[in-house]
C-alpha atoms as a PDB file:
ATOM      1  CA  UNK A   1      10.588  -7.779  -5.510  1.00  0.00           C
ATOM      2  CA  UNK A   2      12.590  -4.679  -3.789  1.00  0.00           C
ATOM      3  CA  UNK A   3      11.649  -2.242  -1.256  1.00  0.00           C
ATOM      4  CA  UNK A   4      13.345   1.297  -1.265  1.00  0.00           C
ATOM      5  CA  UNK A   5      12.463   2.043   2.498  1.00  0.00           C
ATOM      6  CA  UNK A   6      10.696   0.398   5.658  1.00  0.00           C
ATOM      7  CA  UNK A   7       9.534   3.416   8.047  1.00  0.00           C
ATOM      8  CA  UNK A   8       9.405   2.060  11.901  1.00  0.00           C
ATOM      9  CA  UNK A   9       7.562   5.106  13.147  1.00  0.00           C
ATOM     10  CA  UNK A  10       5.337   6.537  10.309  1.00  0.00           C
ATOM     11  CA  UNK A  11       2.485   8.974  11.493  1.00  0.00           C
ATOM     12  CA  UNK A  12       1.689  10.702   7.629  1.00  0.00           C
ATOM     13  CA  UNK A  13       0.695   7.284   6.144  1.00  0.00           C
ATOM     14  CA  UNK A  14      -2.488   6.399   7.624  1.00  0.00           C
ATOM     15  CA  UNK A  15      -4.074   6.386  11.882  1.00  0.00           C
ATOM     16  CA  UNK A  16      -1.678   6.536  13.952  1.00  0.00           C
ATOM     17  CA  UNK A  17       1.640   5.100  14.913  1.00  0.00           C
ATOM     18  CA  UNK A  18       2.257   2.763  11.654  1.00  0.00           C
ATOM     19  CA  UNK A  19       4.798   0.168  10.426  1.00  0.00           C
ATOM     20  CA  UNK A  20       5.260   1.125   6.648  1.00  0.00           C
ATOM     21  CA  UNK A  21       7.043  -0.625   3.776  1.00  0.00           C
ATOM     22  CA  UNK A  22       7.673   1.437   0.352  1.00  0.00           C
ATOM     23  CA  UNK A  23       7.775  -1.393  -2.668  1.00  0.00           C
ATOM     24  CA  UNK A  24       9.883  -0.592  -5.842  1.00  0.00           C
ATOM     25  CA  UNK A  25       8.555  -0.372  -8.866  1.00  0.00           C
ATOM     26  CA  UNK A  26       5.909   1.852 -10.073  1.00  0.00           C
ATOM     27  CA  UNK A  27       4.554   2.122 -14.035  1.00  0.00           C
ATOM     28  CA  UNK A  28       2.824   5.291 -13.548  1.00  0.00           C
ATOM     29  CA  UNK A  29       5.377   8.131 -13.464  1.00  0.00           C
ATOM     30  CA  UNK A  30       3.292  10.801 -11.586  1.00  0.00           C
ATOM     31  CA  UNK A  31       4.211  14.280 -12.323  1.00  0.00           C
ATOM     32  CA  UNK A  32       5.400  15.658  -8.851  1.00  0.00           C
ATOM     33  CA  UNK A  33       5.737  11.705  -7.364  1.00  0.00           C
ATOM     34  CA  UNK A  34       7.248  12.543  -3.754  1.00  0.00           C
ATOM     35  CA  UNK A  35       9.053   8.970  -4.520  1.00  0.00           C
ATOM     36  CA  UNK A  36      10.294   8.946  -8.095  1.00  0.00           C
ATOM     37  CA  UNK A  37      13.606   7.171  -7.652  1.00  0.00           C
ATOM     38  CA  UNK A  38      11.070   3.692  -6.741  1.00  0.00           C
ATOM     39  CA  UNK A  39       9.862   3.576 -10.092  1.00  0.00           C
ATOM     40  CA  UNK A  40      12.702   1.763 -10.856  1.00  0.00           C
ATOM     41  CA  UNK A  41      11.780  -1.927  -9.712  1.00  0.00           C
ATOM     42  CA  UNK A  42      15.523  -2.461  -9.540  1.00  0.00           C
ATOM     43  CA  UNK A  43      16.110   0.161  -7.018  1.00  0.00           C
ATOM     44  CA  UNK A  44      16.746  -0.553  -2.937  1.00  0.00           C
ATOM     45  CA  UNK A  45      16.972  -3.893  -1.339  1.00  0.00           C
ATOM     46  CA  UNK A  46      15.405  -7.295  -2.372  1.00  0.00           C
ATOM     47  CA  UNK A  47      12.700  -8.286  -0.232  1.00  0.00           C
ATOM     48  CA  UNK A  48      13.162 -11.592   1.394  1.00  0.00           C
ATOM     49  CA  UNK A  49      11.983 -13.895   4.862  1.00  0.00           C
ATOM     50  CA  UNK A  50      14.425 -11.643   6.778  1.00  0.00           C
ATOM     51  CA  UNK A  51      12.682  -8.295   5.841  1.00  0.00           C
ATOM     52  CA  UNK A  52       9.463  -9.933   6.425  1.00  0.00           C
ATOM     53  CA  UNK A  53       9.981 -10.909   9.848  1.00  0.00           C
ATOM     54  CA  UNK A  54      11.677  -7.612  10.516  1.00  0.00           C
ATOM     55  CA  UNK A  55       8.214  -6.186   9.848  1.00  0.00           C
ATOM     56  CA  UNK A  56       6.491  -8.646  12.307  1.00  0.00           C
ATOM     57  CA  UNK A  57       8.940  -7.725  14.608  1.00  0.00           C
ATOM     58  CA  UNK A  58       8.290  -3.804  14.414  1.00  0.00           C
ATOM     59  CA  UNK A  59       4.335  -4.594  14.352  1.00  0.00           C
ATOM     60  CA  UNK A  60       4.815  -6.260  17.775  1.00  0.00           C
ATOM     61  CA  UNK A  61       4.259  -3.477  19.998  1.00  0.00           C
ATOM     62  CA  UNK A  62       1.116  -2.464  21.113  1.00  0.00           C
ATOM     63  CA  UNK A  63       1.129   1.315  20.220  1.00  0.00           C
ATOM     64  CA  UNK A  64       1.830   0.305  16.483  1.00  0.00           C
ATOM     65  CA  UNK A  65      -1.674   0.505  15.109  1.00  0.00           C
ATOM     66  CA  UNK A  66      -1.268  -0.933  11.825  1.00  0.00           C
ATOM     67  CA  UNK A  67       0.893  -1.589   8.587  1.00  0.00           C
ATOM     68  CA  UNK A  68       0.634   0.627   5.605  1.00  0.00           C
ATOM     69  CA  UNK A  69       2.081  -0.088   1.990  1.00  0.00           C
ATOM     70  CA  UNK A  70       3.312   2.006  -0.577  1.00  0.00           C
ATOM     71  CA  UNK A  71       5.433   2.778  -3.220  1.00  0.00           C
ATOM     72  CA  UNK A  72       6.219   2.906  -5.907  1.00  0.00           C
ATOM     73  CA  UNK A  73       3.180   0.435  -6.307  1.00  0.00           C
ATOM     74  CA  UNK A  74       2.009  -1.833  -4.447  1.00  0.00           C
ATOM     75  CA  UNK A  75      -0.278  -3.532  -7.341  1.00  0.00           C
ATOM     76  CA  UNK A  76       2.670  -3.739 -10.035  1.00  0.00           C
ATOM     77  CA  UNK A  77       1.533  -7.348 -10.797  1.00  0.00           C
ATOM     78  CA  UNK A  78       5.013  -8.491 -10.524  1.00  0.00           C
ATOM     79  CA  UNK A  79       4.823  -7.138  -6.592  1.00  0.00           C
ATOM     80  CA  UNK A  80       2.026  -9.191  -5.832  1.00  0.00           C
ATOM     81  CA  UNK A  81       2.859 -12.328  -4.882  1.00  0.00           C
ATOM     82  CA  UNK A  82       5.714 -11.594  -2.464  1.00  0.00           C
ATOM     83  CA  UNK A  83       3.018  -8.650  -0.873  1.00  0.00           C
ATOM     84  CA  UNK A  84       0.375 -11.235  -0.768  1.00  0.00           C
ATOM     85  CA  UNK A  85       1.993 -13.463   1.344  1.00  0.00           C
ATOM     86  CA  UNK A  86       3.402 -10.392   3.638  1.00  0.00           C
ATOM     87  CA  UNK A  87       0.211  -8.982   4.010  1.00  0.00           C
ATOM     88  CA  UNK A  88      -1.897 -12.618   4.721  1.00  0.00           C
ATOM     89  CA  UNK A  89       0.928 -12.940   7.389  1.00  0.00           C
ATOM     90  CA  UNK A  90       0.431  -9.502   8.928  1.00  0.00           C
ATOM     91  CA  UNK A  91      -3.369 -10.077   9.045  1.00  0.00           C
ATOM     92  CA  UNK A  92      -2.906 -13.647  10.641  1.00  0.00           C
ATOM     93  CA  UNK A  93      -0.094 -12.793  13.274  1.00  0.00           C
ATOM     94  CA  UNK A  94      -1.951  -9.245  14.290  1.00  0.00           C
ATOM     95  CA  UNK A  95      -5.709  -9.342  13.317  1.00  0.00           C
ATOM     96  CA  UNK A  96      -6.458  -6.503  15.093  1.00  0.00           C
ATOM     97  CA  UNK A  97      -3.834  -4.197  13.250  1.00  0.00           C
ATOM     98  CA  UNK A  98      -5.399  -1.907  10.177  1.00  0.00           C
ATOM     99  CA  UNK A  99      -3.640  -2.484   7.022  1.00  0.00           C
ATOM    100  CA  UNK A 100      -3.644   0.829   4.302  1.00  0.00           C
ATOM    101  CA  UNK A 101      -2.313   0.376   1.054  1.00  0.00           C
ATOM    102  CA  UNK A 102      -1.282   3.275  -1.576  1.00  0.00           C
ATOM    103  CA  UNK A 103      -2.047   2.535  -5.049  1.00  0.00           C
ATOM    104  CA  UNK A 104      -2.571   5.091  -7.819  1.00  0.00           C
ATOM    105  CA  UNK A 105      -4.472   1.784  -9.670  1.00  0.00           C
ATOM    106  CA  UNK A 106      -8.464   2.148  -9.422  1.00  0.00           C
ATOM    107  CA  UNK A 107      -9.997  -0.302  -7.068  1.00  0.00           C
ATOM    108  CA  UNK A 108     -13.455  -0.258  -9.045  1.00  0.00           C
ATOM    109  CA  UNK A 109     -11.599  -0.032 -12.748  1.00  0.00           C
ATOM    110  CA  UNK A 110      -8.259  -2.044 -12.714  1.00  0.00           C
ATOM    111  CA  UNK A 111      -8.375  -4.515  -9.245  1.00  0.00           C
ATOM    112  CA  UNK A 112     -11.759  -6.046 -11.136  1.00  0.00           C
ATOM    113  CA  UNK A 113     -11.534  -9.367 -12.979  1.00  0.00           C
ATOM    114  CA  UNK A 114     -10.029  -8.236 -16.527  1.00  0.00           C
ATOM    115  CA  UNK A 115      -9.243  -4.671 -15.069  1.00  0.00           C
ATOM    116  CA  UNK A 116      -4.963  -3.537 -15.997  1.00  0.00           C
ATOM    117  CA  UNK A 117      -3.945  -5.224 -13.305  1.00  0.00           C
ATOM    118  CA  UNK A 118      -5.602  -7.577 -11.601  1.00  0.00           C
ATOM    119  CA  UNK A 119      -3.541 -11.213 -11.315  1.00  0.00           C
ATOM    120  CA  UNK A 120      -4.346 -14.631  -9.157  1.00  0.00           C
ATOM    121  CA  UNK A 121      -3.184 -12.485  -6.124  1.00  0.00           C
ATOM    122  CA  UNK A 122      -5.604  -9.031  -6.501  1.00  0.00           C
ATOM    123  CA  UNK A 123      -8.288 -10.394  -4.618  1.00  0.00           C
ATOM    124  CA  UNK A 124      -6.449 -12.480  -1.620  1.00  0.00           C
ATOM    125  CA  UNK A 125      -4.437  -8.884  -1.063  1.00  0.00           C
ATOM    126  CA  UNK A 126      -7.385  -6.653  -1.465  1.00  0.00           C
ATOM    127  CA  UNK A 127      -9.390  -9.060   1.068  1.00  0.00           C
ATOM    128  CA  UNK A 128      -6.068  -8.151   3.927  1.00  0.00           C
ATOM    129  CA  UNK A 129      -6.939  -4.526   3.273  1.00  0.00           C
ATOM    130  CA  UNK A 130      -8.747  -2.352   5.374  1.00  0.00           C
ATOM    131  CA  UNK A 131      -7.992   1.041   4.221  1.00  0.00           C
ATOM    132  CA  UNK A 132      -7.418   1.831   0.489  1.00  0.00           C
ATOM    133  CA  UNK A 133      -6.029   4.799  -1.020  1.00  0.00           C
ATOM    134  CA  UNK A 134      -6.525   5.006  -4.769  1.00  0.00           C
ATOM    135  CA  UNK A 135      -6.275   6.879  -7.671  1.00  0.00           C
ATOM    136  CA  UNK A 136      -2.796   8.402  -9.565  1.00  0.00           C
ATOM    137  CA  UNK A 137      -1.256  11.585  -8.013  1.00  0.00           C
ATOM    138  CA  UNK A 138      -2.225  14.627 -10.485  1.00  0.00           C
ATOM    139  CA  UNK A 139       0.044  17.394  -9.249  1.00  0.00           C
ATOM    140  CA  UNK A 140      -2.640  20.359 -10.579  1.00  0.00           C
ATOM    141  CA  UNK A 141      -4.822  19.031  -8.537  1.00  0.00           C
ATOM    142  CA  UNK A 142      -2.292  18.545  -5.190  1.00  0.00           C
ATOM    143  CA  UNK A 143      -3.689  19.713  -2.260  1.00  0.00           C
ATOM    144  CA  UNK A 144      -1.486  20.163   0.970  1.00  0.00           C
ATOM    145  CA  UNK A 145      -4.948  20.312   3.128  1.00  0.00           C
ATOM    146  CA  UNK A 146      -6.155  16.527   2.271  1.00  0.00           C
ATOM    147  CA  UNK A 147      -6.011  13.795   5.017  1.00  0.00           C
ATOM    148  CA  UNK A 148      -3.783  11.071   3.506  1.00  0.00           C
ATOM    149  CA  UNK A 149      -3.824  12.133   0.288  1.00  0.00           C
ATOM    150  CA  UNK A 150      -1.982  14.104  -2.148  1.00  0.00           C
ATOM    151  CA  UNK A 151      -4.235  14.567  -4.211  1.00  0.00           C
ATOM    152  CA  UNK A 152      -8.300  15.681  -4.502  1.00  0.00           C
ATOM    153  CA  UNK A 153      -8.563  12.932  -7.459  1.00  0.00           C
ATOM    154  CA  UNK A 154      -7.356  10.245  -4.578  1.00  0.00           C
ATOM    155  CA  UNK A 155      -9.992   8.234  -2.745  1.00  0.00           C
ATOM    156  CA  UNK A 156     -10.275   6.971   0.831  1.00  0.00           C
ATOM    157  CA  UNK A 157     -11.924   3.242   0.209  1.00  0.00           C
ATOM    158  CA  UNK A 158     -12.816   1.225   3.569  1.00  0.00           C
ATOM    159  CA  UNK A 159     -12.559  -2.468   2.708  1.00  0.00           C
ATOM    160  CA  UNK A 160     -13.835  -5.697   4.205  1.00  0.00           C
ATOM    161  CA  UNK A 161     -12.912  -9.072   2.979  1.00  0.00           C
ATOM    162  CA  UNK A 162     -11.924  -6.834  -0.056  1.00  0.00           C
ATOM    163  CA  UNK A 163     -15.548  -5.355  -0.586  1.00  0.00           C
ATOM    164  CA  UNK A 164     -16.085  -1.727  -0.425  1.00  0.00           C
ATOM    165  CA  UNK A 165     -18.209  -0.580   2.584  1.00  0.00           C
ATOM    166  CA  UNK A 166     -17.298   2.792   2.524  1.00  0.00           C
ATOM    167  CA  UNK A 167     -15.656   5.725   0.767  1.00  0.00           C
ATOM    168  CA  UNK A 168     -13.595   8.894   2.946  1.00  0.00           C
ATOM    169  CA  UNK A 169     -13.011   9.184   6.441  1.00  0.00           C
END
């Protein structure tokens, strides 16, 4: 798997002062994607131990409040397994941390047994997540006044153990 950017300091991507990772590779091809150039799951740097612990390391300090992936897609099933162990690690070495993931897959539709794209690993990430963003971005319906979202199409879903218990803010 490769990653096209790690942001140390990201405030846009979820509560507060956040670690974030953007994966390469995305199938979708949103009209208006604010990251086009990590469709391509040959673009950046391969993801290996060092990266990972680099992310440990940022998620050290106590003003980071949590970890947010995105993309390109997180839930490519060929990104899975490498964010499946990254994310079990996060959630083991900071518990308290939040962990928001960016997917323009359908949690309810396509992370289901026999949905586009679950895998093995669907379930074991989905149960590290507390705060999912769903849904594809649809430019027409981009709006610049949505919290965390590009999108009015894109949902807010509050996991536990990878069970929704609550949709929005």
């Amino acid at each position: 798997m490769n990653y096209g950017n790690i942001k140390s300091y990201d405030i846009a991507d979820g509560t507060g002062v956040r670690v974030s990772l953007f994966v390469s590779g995305c199938r979708h091809h949103c009209k208006g994607c604010f990251n086009a150039p990590t469709w391509d799951f040959n673009y950046g740097k391969p993801f290996t131990r060092e990266t990972q612990d680099k992310l440990l390391e940022l998620l050290a300090p106590s003003y980071i409040e949590g970890f947010s992936l995105l993309g390109g897609e997180p839930f490519e099933p060929e990104n899975q397994p490498v964010l499946t162990e990254l994310l079990e690690e996060i959630r083991r070495t900071f518990p308290d941390k939040s962990i928001w993931c960016y997917s323009g897959y359908l949690f309810d539709k396509d992370m289901v047994p026999g949905g586009k794209i679950y895998t093995p690993f669907t379930d074991r990430m989905l149960s590290c997540i507390d705060v999912l963003v769903d849904g594809e971005f649809i430019q027409e319906l981009k709006n610049l006044s949505l919290q965390f979202r590009g999108s009015s199409n894109q949902r807010i879903l509050h996991l536990k153990d990878g069970k929704l218990i609550k949709e929005g803010l």
